[in-house]
N, C-alpha and C. Protein backbone atom coordinates (compact mmCIF):
# COMPACT_ATOMS: atom_id res chain seq x y z
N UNK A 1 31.22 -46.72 -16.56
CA UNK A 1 30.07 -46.37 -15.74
C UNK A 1 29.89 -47.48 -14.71
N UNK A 2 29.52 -46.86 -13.60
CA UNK A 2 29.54 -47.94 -12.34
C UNK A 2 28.54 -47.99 -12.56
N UNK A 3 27.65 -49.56 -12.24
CA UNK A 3 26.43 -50.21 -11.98
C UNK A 3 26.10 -50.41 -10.29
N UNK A 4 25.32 -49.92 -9.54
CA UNK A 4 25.11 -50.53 -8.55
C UNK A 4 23.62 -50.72 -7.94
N UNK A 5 23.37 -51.08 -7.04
CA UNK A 5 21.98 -51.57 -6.32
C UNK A 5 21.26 -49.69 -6.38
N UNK A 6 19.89 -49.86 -5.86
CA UNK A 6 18.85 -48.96 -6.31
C UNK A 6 19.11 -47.65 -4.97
N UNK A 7 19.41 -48.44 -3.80
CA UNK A 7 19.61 -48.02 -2.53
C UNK A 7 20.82 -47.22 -2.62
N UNK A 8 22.35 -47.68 -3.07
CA UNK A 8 23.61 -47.07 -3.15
C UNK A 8 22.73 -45.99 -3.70
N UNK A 9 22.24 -46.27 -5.25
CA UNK A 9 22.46 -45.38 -6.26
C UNK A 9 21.86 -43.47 -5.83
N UNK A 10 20.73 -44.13 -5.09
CA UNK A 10 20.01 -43.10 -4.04
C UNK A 10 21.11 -42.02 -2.75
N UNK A 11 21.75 -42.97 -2.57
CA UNK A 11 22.16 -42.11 -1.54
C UNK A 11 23.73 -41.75 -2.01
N UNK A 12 23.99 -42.21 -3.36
CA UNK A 12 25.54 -41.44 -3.88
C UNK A 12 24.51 -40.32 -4.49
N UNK A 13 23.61 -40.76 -5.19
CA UNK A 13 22.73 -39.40 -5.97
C UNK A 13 22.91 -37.64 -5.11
N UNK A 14 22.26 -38.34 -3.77
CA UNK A 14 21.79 -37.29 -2.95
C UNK A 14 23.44 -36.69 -2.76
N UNK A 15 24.48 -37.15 -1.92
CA UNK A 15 25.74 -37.25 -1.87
C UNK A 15 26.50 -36.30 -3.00
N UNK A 16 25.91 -36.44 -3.97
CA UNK A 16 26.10 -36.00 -5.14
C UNK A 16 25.39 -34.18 -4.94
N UNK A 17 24.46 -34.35 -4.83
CA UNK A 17 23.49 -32.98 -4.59
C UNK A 17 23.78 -32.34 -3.58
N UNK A 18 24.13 -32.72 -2.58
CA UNK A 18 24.91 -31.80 -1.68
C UNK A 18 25.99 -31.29 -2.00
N UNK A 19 27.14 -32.11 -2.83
CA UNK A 19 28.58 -31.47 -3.15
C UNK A 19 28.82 -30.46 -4.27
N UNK A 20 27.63 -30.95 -5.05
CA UNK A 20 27.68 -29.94 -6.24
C UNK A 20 27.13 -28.97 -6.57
N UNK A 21 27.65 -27.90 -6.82
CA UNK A 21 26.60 -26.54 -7.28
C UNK A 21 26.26 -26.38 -8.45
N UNK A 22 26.58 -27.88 -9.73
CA UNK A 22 26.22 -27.25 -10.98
C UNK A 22 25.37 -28.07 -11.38
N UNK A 23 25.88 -28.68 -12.28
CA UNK A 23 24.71 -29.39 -13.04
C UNK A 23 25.05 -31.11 -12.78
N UNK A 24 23.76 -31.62 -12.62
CA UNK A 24 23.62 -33.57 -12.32
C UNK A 24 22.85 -33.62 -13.73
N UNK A 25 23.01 -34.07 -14.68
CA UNK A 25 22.25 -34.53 -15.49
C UNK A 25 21.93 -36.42 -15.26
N UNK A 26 20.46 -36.90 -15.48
CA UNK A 26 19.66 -37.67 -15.15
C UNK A 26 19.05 -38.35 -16.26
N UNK A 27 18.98 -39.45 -16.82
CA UNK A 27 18.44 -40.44 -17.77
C UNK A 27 18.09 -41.31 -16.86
N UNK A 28 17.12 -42.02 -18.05
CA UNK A 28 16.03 -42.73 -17.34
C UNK A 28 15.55 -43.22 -18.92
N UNK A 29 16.06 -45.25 -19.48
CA UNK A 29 15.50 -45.69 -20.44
C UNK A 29 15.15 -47.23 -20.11
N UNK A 30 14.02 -47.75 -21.27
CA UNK A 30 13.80 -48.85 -20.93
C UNK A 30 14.86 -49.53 -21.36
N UNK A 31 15.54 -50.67 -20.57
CA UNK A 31 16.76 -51.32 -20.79
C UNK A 31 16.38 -52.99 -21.25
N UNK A 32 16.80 -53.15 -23.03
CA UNK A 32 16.16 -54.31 -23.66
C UNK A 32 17.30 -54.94 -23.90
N UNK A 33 18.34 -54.94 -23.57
CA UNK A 33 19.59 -55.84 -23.67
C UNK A 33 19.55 -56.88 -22.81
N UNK A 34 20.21 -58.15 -23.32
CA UNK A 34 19.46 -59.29 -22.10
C UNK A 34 20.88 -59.79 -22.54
N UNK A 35 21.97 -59.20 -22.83
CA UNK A 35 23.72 -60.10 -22.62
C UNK A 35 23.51 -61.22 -23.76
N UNK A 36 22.73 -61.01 -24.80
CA UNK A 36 23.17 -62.09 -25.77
C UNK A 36 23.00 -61.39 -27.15
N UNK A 37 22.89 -62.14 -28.25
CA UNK A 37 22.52 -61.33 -29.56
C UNK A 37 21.11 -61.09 -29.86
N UNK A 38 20.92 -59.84 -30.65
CA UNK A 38 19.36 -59.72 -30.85
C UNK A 38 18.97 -60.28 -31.46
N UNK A 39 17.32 -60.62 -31.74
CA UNK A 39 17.06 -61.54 -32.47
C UNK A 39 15.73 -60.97 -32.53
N UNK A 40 15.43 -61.01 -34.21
CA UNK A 40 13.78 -60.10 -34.40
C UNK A 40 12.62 -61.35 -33.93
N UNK A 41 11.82 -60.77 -33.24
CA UNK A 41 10.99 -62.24 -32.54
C UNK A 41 9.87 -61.56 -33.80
N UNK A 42 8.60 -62.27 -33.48
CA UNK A 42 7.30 -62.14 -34.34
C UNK A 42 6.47 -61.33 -33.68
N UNK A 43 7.02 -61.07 -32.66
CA UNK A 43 5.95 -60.04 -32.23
C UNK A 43 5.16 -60.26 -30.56
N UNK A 44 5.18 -62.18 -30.18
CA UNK A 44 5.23 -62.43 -29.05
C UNK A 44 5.62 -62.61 -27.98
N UNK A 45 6.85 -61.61 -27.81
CA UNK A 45 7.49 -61.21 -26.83
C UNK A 45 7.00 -59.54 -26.07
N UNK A 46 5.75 -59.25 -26.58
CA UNK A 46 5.14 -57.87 -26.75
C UNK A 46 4.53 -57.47 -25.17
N UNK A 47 4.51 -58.55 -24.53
CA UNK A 47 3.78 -58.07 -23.39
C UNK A 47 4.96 -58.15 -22.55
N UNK A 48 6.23 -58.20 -22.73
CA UNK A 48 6.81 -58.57 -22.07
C UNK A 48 7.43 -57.31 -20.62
N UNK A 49 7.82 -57.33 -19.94
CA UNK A 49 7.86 -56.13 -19.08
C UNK A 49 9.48 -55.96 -18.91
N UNK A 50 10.16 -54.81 -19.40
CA UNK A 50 11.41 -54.48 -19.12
C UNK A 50 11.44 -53.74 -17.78
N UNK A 51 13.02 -53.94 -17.78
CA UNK A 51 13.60 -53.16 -16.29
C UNK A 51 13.94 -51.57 -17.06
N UNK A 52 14.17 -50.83 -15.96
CA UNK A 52 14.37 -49.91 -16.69
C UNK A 52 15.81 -49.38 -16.37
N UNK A 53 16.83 -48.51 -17.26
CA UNK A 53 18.22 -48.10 -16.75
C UNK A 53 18.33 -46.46 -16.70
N UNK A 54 18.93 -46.39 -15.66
CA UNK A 54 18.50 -44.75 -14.67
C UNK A 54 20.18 -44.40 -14.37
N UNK A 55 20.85 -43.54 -15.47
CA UNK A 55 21.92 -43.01 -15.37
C UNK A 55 22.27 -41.73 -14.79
N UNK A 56 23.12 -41.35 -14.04
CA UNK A 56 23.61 -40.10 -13.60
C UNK A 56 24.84 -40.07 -13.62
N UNK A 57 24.88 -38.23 -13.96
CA UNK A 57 26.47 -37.97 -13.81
C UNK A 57 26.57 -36.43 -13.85
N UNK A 58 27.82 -35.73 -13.35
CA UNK A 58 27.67 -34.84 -13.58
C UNK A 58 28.30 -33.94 -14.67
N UNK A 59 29.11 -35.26 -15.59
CA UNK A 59 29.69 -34.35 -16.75
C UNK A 59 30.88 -34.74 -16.39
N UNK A 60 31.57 -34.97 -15.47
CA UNK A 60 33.30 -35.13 -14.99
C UNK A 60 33.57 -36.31 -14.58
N UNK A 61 33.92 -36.54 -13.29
CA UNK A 61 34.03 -38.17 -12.84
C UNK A 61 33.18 -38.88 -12.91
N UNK A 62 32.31 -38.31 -12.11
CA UNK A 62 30.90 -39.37 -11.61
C UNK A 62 29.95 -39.75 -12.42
N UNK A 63 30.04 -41.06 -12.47
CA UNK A 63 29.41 -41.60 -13.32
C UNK A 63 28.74 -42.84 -12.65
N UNK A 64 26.93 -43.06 -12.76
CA UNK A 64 26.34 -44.11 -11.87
C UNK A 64 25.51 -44.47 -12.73
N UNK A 65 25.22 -45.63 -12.64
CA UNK A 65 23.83 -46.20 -12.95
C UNK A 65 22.83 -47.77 -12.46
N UNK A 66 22.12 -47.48 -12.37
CA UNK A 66 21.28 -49.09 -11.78
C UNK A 66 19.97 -49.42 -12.74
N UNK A 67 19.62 -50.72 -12.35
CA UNK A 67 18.90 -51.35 -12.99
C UNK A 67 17.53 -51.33 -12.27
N UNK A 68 16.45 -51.24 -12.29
CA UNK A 68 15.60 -51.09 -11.57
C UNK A 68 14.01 -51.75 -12.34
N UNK A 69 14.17 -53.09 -11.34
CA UNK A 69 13.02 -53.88 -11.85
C UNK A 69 11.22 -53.43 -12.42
N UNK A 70 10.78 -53.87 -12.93
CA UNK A 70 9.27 -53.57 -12.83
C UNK A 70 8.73 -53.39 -11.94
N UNK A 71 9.19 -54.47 -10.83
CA UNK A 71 7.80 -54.52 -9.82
C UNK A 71 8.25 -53.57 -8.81
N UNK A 72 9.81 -53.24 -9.02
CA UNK A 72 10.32 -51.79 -7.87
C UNK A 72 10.61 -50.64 -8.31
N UNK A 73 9.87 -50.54 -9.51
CA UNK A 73 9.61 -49.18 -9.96
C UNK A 73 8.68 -48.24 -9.61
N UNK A 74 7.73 -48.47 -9.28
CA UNK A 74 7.00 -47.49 -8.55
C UNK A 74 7.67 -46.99 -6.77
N UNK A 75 8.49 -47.73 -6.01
CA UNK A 75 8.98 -47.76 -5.00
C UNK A 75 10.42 -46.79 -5.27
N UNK A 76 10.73 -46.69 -6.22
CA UNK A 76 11.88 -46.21 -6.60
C UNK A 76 11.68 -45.26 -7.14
N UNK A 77 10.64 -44.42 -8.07
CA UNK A 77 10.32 -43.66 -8.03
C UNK A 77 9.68 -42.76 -7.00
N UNK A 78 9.08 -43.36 -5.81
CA UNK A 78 8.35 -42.60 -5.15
C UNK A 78 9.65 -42.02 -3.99
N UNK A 79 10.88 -42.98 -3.73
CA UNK A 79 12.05 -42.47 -3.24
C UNK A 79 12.52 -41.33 -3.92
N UNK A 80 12.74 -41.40 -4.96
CA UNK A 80 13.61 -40.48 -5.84
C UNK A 80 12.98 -39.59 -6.09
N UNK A 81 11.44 -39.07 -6.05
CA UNK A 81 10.50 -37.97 -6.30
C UNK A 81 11.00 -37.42 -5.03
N UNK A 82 10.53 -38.05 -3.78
CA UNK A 82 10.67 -37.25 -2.39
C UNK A 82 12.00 -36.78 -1.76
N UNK A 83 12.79 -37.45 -2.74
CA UNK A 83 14.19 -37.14 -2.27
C UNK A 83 14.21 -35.56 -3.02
N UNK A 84 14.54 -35.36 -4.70
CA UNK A 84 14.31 -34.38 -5.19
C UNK A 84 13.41 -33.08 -4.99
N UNK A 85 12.73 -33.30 -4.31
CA UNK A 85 11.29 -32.47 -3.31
C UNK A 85 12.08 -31.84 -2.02
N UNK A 86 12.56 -32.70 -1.82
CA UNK A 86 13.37 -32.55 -0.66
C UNK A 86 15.18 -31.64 -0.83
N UNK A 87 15.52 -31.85 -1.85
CA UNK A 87 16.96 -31.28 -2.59
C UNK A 87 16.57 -29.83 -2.97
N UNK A 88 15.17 -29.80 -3.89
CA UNK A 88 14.83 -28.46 -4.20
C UNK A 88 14.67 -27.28 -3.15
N UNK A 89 14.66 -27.08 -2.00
CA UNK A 89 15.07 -26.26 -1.36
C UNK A 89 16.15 -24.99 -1.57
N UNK A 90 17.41 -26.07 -1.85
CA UNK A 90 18.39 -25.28 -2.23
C UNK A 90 18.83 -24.80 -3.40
N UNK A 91 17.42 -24.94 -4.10
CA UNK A 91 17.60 -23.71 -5.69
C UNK A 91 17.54 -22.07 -5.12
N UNK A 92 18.03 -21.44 -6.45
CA UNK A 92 17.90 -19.70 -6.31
C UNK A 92 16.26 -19.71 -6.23
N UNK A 93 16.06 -18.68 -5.55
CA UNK A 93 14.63 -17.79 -5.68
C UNK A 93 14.48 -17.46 -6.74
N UNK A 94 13.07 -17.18 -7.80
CA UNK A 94 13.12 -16.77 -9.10
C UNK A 94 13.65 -15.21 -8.91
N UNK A 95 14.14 -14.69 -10.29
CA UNK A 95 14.52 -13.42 -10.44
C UNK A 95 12.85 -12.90 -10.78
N UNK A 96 12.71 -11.63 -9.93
CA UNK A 96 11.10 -11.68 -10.28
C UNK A 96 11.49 -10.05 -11.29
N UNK A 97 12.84 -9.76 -11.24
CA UNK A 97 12.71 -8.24 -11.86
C UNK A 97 12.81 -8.57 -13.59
N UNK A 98 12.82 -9.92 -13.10
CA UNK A 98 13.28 -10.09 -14.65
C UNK A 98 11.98 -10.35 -15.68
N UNK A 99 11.04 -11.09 -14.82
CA UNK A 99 10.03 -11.69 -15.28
C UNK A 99 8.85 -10.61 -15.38
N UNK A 100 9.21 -9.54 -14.70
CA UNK A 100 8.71 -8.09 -14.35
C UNK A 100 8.96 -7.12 -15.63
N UNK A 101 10.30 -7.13 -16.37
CA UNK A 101 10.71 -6.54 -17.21
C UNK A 101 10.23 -6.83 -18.61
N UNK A 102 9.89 -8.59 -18.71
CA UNK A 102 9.40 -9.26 -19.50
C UNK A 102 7.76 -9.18 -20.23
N UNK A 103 7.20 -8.81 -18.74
CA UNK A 103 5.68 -8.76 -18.85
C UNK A 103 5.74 -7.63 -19.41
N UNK A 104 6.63 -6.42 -19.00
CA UNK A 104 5.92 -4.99 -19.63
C UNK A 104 6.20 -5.10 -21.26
N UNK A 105 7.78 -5.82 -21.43
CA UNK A 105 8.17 -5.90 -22.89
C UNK A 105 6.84 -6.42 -23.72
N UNK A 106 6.28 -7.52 -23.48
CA UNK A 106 4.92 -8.11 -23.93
C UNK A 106 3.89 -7.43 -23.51
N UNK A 107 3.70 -6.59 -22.78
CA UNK A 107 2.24 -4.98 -22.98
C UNK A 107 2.79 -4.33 -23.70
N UNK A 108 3.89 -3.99 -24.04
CA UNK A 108 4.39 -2.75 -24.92
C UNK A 108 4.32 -3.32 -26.51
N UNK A 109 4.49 -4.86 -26.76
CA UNK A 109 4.28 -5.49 -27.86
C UNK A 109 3.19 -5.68 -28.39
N UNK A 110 1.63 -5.60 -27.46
CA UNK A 110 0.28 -5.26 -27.76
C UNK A 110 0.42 -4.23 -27.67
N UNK A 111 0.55 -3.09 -27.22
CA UNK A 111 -0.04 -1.89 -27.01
C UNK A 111 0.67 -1.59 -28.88
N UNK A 112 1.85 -1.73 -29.17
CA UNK A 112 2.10 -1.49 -30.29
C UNK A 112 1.20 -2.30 -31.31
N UNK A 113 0.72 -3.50 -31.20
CA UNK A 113 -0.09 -4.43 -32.36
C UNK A 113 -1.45 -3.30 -32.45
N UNK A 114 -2.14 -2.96 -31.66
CA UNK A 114 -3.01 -2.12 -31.53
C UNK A 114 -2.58 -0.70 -32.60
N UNK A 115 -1.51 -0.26 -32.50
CA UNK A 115 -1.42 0.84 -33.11
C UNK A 115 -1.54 0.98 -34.89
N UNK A 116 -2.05 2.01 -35.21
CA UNK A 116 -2.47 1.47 -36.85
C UNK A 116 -0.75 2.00 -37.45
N UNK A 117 0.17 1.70 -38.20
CA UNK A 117 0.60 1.97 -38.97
C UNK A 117 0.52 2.68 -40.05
N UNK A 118 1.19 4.91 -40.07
CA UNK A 118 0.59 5.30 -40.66
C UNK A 118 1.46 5.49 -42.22
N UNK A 119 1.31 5.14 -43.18
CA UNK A 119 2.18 5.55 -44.59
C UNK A 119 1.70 6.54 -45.25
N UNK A 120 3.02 7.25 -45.03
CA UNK A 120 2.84 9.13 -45.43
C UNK A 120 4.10 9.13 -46.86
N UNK A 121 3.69 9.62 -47.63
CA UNK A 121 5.35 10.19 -48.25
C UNK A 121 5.42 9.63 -49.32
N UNK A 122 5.95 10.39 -50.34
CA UNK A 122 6.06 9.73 -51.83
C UNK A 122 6.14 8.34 -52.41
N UNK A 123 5.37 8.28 -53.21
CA UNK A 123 6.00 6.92 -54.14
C UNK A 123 7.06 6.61 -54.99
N UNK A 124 7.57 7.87 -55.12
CA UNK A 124 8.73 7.85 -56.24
C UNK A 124 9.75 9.18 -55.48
N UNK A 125 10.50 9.21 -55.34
CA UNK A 125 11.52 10.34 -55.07
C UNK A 125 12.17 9.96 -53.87
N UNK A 126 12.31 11.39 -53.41
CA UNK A 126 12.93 11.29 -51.64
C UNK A 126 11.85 10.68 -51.18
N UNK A 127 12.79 10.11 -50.10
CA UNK A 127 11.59 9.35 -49.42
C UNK A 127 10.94 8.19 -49.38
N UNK A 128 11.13 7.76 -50.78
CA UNK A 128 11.04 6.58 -51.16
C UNK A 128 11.14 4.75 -50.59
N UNK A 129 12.15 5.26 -49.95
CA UNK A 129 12.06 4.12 -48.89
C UNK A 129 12.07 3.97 -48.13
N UNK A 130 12.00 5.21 -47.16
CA UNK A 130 11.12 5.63 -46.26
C UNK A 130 9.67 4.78 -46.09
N UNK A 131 8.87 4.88 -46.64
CA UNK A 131 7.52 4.72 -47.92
C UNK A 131 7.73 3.36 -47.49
N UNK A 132 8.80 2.96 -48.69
CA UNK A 132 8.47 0.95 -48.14
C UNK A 132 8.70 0.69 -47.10
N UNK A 133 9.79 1.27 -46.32
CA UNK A 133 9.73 0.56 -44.88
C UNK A 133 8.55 0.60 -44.16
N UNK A 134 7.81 1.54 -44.33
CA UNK A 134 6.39 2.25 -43.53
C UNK A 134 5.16 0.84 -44.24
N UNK A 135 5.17 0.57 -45.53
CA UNK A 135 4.47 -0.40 -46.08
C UNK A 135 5.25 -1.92 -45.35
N UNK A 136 6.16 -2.14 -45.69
CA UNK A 136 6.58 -3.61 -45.10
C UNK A 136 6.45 -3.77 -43.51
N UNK A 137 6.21 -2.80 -42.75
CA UNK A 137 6.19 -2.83 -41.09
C UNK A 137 4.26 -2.95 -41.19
N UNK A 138 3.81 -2.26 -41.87
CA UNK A 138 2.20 -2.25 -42.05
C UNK A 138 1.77 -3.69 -42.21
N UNK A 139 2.54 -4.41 -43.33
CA UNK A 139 2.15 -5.93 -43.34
C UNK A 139 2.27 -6.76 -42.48
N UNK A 140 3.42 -6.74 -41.70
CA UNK A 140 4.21 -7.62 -40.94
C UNK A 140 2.99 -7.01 -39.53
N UNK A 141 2.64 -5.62 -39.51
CA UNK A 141 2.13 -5.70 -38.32
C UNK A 141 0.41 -6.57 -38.64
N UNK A 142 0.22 -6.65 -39.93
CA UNK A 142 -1.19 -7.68 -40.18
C UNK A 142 -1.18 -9.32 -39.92
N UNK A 143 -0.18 -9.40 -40.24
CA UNK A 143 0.84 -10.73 -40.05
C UNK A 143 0.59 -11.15 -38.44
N UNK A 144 0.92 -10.29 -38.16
CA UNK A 144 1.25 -10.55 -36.41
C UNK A 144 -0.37 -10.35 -35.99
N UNK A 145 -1.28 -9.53 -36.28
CA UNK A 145 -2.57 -9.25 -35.68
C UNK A 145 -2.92 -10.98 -35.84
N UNK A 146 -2.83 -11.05 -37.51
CA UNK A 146 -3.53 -12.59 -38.02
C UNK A 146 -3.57 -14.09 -36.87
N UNK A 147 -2.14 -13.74 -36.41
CA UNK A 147 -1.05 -14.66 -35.71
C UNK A 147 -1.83 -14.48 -34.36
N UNK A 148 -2.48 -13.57 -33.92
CA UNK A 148 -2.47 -13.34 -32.35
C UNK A 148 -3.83 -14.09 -32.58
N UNK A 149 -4.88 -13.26 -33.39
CA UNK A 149 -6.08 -13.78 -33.83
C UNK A 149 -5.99 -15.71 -33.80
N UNK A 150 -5.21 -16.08 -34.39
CA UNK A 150 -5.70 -17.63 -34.75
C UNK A 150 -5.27 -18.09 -33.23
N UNK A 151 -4.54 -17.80 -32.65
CA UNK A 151 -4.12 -18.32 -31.19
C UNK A 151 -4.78 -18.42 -30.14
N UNK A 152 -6.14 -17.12 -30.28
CA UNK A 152 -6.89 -16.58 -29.25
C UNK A 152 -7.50 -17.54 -29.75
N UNK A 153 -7.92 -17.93 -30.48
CA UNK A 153 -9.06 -18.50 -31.24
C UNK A 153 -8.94 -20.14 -31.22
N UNK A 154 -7.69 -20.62 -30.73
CA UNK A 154 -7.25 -22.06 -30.42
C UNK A 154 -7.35 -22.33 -29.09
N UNK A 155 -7.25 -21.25 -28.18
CA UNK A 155 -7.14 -21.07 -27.00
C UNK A 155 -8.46 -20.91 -26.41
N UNK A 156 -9.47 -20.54 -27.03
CA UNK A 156 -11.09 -20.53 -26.22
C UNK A 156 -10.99 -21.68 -26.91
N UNK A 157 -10.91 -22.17 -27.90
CA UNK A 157 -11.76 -23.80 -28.32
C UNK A 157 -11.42 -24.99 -27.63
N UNK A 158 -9.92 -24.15 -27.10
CA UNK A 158 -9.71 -25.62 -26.05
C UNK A 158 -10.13 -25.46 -24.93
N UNK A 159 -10.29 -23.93 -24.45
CA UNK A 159 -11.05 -24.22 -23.02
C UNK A 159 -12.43 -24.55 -23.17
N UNK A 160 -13.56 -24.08 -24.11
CA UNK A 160 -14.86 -24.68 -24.31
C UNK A 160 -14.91 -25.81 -24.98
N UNK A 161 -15.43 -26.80 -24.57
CA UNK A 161 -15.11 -28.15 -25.15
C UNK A 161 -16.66 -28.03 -25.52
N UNK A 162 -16.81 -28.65 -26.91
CA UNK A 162 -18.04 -28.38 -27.45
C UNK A 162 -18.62 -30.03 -27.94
């Protein structure tokens, strides 16, 4: 992995985003290696402020990373936000038929929770399991009412703050 300055790393990044149509995967950790052996301190080394290490690649050759101080971390982030702001342009448009197809699948999944489950038909003979399937879909659909119930019910308590 190549190491270089904050500036290269920015403009091979972008360099990078123009050539490729697939995937850049992006890390970003605090970097506590200081080139010698570790050593458990007591605890007063706690305020101490790390650099942080900001890797990219896209899976094949390219491989980058830099070091990026405390005090030029906010500067380096605010590059690399506006740059990415700026790259997103050239994503797909959402698929909206899809998200279209989705919503009705989830009305058709209430409109069915709503429906009562009716069990008709012997307890013993033909039919018979017929019968339980009609009972085990009856539970599972109480199951699911229960399920929708406690959600609705998590969902106003967090919007009314009491």
């Amino acid at each position: 992995m190549q190491l270089v300055d904050n500036n290269t790393f920015l403009r091979r990044l972008e360099k990078l985003f123009e050539a490729t149509k697939g995937t850049v995967w992006l890390t970003h950790k605090r970097l506590t290696y200081d080139g010698e052996d570790a050593v458990m301190d007591d605890g007063d080394g706690s305020n101490r402020e790390y650099p942080c290490l900001v890797r990219l690649t896209d899976g094949k050759k390219t491989q980058l990373s830099t070091h990026v101080k405390p005090a030029d971390l906010m500067r380096f982030h605010t590059a690399y936000g506006s740059f990415l702001k700026a790259s997103f342009t050239t994503l797909r448009k959402r698929d909206k038929k899809r998200e279209k197809h989705r919503a009705e699948q989830a009305a058709r999944r209430k409109q069915r929770m709503t429906e009562p489950i009716v069990i008709k038909g012997p307890k013993r003979g033909n039919g018979r399991k017929k019968r339980q399937r009609q009972v085990k879909a009856a539970l599972k659909l109480e199951a699911a009412k229960e399920r929708a119930a406690k959600k609705e019910e998590t969902r106003t308590k967090l919007q009314i703050p009491t």
